[in-house]
N, C-alpha and C. Protein backbone atom coordinates (compact mmCIF):
# COMPACT_ATOMS: atom_id res chain seq x y z
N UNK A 1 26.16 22.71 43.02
CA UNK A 1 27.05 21.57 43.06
C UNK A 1 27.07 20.93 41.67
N UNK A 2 28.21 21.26 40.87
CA UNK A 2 28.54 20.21 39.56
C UNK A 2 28.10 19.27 40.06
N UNK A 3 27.49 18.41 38.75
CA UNK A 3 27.77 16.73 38.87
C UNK A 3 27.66 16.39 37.43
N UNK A 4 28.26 14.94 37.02
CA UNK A 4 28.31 14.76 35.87
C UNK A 4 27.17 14.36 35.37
N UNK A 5 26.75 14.81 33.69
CA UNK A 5 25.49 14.27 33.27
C UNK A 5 25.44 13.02 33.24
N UNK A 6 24.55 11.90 32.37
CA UNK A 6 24.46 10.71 31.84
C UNK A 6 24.51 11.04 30.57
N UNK A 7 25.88 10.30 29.94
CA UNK A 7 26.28 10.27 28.49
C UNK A 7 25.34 8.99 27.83
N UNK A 8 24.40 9.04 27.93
CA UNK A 8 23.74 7.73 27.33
C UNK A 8 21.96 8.48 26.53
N UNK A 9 21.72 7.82 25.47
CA UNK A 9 20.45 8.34 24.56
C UNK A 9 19.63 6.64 24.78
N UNK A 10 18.27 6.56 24.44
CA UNK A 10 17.39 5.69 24.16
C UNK A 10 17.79 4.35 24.99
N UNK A 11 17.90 5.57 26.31
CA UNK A 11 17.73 4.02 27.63
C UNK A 11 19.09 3.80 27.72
N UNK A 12 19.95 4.13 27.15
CA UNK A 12 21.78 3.30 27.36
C UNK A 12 21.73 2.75 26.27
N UNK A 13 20.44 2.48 24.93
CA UNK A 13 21.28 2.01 23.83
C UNK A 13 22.55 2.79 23.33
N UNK A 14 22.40 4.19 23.05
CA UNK A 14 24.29 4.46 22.73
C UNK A 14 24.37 5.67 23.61
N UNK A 15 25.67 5.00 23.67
CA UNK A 15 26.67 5.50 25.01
C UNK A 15 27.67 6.71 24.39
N UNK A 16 27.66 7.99 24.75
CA UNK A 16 28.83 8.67 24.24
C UNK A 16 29.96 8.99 25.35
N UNK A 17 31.11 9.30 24.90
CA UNK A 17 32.31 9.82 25.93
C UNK A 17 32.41 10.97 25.98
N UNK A 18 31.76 12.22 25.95
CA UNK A 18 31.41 13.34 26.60
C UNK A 18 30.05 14.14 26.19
N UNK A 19 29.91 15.22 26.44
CA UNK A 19 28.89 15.50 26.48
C UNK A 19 28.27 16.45 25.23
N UNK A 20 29.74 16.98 24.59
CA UNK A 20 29.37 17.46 23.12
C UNK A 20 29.27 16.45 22.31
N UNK A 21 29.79 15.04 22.45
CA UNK A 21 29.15 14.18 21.44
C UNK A 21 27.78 13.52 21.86
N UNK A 22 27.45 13.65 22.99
CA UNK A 22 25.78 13.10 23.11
C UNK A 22 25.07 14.60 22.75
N UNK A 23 25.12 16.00 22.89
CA UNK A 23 24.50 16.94 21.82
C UNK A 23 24.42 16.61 20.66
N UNK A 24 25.55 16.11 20.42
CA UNK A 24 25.33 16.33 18.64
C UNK A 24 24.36 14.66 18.30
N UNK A 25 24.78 13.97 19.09
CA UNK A 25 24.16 12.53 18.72
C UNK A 25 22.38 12.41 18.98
N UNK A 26 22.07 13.76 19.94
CA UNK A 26 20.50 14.48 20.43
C UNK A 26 20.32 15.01 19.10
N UNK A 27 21.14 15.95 18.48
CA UNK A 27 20.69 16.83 18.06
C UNK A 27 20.36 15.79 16.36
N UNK A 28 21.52 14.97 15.88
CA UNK A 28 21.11 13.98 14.69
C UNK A 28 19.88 13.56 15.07
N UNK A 29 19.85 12.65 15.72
CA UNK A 29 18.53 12.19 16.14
C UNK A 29 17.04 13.06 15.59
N UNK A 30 16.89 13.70 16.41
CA UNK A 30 16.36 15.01 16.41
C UNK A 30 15.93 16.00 14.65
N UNK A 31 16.99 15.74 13.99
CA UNK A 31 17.11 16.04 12.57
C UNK A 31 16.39 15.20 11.79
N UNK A 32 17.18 13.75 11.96
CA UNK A 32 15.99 12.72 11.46
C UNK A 32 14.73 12.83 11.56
N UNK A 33 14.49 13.02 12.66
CA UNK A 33 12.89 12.96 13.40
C UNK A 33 12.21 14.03 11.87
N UNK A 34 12.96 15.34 12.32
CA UNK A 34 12.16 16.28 11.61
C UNK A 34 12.55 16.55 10.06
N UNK A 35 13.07 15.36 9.52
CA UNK A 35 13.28 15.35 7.81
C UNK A 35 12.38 14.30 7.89
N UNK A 36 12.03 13.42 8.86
CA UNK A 36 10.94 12.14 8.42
C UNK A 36 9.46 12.96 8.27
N UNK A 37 9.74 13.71 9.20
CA UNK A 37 8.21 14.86 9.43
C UNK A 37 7.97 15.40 7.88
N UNK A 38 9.19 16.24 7.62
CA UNK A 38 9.45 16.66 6.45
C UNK A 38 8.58 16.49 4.65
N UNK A 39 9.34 15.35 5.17
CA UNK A 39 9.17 14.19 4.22
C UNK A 39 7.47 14.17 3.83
N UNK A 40 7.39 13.65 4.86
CA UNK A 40 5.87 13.07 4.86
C UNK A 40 4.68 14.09 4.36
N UNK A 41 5.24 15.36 5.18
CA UNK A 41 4.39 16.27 4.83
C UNK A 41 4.40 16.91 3.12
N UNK A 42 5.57 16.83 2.78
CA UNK A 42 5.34 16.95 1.40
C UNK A 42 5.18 15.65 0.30
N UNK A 43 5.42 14.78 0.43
CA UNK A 43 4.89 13.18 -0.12
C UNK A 43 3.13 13.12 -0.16
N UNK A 44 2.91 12.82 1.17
CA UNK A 44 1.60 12.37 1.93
C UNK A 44 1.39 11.44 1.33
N UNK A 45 1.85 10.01 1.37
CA UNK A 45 0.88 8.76 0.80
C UNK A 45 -0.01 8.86 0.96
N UNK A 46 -0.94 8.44 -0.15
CA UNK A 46 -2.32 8.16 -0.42
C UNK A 46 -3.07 6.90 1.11
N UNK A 47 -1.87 6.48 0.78
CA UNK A 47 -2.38 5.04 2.26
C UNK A 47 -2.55 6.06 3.55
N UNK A 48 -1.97 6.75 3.99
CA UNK A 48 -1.99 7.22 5.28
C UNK A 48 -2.70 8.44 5.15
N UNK A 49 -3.49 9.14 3.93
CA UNK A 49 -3.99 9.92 4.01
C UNK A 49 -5.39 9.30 4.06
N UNK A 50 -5.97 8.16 3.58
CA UNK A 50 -7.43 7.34 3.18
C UNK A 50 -7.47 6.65 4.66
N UNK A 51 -6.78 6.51 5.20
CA UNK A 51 -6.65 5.27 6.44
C UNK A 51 -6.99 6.18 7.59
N UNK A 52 -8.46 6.57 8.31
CA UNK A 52 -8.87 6.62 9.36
C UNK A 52 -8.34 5.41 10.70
N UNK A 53 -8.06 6.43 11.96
CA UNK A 53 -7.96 5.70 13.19
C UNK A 53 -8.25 6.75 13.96
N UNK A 54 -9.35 6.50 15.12
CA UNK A 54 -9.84 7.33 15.84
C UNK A 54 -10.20 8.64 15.46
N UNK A 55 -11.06 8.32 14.16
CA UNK A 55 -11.35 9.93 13.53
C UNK A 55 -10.85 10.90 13.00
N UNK A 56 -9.03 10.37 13.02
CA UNK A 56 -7.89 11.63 12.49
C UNK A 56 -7.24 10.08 11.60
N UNK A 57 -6.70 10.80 10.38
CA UNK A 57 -6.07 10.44 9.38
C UNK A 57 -4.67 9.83 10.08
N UNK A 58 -4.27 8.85 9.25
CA UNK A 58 -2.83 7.83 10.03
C UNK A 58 -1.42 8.52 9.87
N UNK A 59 -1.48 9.74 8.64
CA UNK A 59 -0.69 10.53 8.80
C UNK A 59 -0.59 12.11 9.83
N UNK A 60 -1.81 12.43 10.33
CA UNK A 60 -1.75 13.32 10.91
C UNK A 60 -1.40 12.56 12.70
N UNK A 61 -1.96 11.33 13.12
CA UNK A 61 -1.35 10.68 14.13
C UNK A 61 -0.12 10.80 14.20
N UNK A 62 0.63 10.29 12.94
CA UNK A 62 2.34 10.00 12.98
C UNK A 62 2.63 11.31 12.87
N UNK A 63 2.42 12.45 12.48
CA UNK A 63 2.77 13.66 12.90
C UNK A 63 3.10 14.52 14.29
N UNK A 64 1.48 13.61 15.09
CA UNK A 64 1.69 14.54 16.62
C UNK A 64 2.50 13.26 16.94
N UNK A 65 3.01 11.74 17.18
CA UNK A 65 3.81 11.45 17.73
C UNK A 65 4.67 11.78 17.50
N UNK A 66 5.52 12.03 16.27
CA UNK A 66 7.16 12.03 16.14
C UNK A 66 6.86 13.42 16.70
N UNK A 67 6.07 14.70 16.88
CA UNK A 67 6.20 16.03 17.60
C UNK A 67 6.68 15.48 19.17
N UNK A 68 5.62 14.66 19.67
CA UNK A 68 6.05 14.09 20.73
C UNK A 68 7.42 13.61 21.34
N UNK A 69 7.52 12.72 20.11
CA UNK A 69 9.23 12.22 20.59
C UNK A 69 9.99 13.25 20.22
N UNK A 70 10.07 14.17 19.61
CA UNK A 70 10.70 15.35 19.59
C UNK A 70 10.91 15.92 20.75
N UNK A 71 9.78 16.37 21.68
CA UNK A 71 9.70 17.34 22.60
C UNK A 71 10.53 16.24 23.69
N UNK A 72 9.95 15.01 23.88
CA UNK A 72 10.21 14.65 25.27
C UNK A 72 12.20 14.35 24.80
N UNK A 73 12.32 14.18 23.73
CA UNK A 73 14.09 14.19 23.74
C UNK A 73 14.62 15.37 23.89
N UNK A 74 14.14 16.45 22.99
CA UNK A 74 14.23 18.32 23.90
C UNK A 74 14.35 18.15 25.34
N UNK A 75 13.19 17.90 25.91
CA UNK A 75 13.27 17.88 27.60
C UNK A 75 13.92 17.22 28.14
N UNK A 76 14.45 15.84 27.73
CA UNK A 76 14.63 14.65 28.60
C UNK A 76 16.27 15.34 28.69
N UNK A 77 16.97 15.44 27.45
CA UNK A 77 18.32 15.28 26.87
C UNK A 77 19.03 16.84 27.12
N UNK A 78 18.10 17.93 26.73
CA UNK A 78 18.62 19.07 26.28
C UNK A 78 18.32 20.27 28.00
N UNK A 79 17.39 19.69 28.70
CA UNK A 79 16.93 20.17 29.87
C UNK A 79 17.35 19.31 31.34
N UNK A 80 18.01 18.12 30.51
CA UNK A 80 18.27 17.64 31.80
C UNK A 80 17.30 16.78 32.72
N UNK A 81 16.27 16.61 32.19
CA UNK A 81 15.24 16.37 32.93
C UNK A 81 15.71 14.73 33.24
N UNK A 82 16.68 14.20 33.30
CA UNK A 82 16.89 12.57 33.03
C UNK A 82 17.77 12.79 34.48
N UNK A 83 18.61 14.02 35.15
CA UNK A 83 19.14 13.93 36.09
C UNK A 83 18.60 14.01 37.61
N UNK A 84 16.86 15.10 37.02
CA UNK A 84 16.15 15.47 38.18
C UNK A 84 15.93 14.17 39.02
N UNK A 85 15.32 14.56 40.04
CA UNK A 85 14.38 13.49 40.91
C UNK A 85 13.06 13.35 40.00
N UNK A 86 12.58 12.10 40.83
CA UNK A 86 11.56 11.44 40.00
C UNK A 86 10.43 12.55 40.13
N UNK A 87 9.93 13.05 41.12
CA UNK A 87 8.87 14.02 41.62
C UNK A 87 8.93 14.59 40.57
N UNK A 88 9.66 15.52 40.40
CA UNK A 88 9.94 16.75 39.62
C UNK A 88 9.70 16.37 37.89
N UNK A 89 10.31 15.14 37.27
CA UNK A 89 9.97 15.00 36.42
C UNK A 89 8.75 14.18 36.36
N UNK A 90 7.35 13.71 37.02
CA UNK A 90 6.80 13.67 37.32
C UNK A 90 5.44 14.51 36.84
N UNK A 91 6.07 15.63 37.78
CA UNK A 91 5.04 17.31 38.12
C UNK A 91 4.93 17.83 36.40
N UNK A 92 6.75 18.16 36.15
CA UNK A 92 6.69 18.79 34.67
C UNK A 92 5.44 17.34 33.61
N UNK A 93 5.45 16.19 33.60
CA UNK A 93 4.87 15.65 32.62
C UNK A 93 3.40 15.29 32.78
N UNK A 94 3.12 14.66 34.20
CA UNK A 94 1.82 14.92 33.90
C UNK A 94 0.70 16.03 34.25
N UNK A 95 1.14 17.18 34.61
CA UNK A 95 0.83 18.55 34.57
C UNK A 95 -0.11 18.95 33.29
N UNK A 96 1.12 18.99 32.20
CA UNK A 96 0.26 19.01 30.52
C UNK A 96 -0.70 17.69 29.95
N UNK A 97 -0.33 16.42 30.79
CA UNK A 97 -1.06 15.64 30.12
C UNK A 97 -2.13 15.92 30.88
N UNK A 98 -3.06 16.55 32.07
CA UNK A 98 -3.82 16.91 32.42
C UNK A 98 -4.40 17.64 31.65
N UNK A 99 -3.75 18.92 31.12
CA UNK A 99 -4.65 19.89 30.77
C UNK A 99 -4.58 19.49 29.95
N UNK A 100 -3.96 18.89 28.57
CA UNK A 100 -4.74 18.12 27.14
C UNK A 100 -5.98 17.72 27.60
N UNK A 101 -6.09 16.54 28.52
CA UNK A 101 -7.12 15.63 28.33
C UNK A 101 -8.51 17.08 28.73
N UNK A 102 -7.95 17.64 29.87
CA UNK A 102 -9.41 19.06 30.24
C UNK A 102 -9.63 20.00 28.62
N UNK A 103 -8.39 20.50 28.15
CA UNK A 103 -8.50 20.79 26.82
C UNK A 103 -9.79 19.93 25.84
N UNK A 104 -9.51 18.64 26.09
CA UNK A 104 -10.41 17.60 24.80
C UNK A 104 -11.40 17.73 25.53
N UNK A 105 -11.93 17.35 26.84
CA UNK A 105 -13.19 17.50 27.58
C UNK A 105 -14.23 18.70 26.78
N UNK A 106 -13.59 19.97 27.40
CA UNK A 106 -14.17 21.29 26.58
C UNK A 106 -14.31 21.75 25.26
N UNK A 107 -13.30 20.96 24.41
CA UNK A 107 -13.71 20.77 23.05
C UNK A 107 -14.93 20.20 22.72
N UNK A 108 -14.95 18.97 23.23
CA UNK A 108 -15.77 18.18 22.92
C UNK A 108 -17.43 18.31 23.19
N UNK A 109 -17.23 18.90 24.56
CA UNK A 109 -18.46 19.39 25.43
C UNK A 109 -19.12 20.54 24.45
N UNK A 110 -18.14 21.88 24.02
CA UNK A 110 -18.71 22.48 23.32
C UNK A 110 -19.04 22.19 21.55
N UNK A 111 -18.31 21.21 21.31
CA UNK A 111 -18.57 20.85 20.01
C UNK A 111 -20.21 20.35 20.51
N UNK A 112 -20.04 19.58 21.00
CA UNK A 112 -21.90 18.67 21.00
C UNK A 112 -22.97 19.79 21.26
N UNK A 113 -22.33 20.99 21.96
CA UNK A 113 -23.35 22.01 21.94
C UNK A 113 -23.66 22.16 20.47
N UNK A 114 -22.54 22.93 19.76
CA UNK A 114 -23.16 23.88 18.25
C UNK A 114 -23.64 22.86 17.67
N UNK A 115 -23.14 21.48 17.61
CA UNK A 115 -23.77 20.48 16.97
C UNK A 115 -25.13 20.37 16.88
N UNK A 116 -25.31 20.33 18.38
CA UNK A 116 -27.40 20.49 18.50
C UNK A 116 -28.17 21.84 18.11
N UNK A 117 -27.10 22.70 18.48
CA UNK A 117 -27.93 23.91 17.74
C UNK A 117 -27.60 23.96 16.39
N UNK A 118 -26.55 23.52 15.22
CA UNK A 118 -26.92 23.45 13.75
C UNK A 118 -27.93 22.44 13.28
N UNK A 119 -27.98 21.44 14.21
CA UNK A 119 -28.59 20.03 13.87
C UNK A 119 -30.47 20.36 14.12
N UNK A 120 -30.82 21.32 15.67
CA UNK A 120 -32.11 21.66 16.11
C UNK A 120 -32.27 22.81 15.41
N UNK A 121 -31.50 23.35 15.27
CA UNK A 121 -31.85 25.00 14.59
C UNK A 121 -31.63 26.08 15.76
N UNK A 122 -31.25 27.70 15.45
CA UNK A 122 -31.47 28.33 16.23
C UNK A 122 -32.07 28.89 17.38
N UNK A 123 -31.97 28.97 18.30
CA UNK A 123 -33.52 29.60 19.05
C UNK A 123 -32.45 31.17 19.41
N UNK A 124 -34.01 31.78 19.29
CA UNK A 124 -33.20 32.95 19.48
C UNK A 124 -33.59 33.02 21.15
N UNK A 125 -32.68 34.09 21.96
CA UNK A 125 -32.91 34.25 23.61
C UNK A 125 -33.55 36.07 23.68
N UNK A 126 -34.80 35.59 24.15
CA UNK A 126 -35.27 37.30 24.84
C UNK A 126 -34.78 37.62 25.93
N UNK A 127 -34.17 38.72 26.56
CA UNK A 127 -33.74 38.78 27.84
C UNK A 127 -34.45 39.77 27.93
């Protein structure tokens, strides 16, 4: 069953009158995002490279967000995901934010291992 999309980006701030001009108005968007990425990565201010927050540098943060707002305007805009039911977009999002956070768990768990064994020293195992 056709139905019509929602011609609208960033909540109903802009509104387009069909649906090849909200692509292309996704897809600018979208360009920006990744010439600001761009940018940065070949610049790197000194400020955002010296400036610790939560153990990662203030430019490598602003990196995985704008990846972020990248992806979820990919999904939201380009997949449709803004027409589904709530469930469904739901399932698709916090699905991965699960396995990140199990991802960091097991990082972390095994980091504190090698940690104690570079920090205690080797033991070797007889079997």
């Amino acid at each position: 069953m056709a139905h019509e999309h929602k011609l609208e980006i960033f909540r109903g701030l802009l509104k387009f009158k069909s649906n090849t001009q909200k692509i292309w108005g996704v897809l600018i968007f979208l360009t920006i995002v990744t010439i600001i990425e761009v940018a940065l990565g070949i610049v790197k201010p000194e400020v955002l490279l010296k400036t610790n927050f939560i153990g990662m540098k203030i430019l490598n943060w602003i990196f995985i967000i704008l990846t972020l707002v990248k992806a979820y305007y990919i999904a939201w805009d380009f997949m449709h995901l803004r027409d589904e039911k709530s469930s469904l977009r739901r399932s698709i999002v916090w699905t991965p934010i699960f396995l990140v956070f199990y991802l960091i768990f097991i990082l972390l768990f095994e980091a504190d291992y090698i940690h104690n064994i570079m920090a205690e020293g080797f033991v070797k195992w007889n079997f």
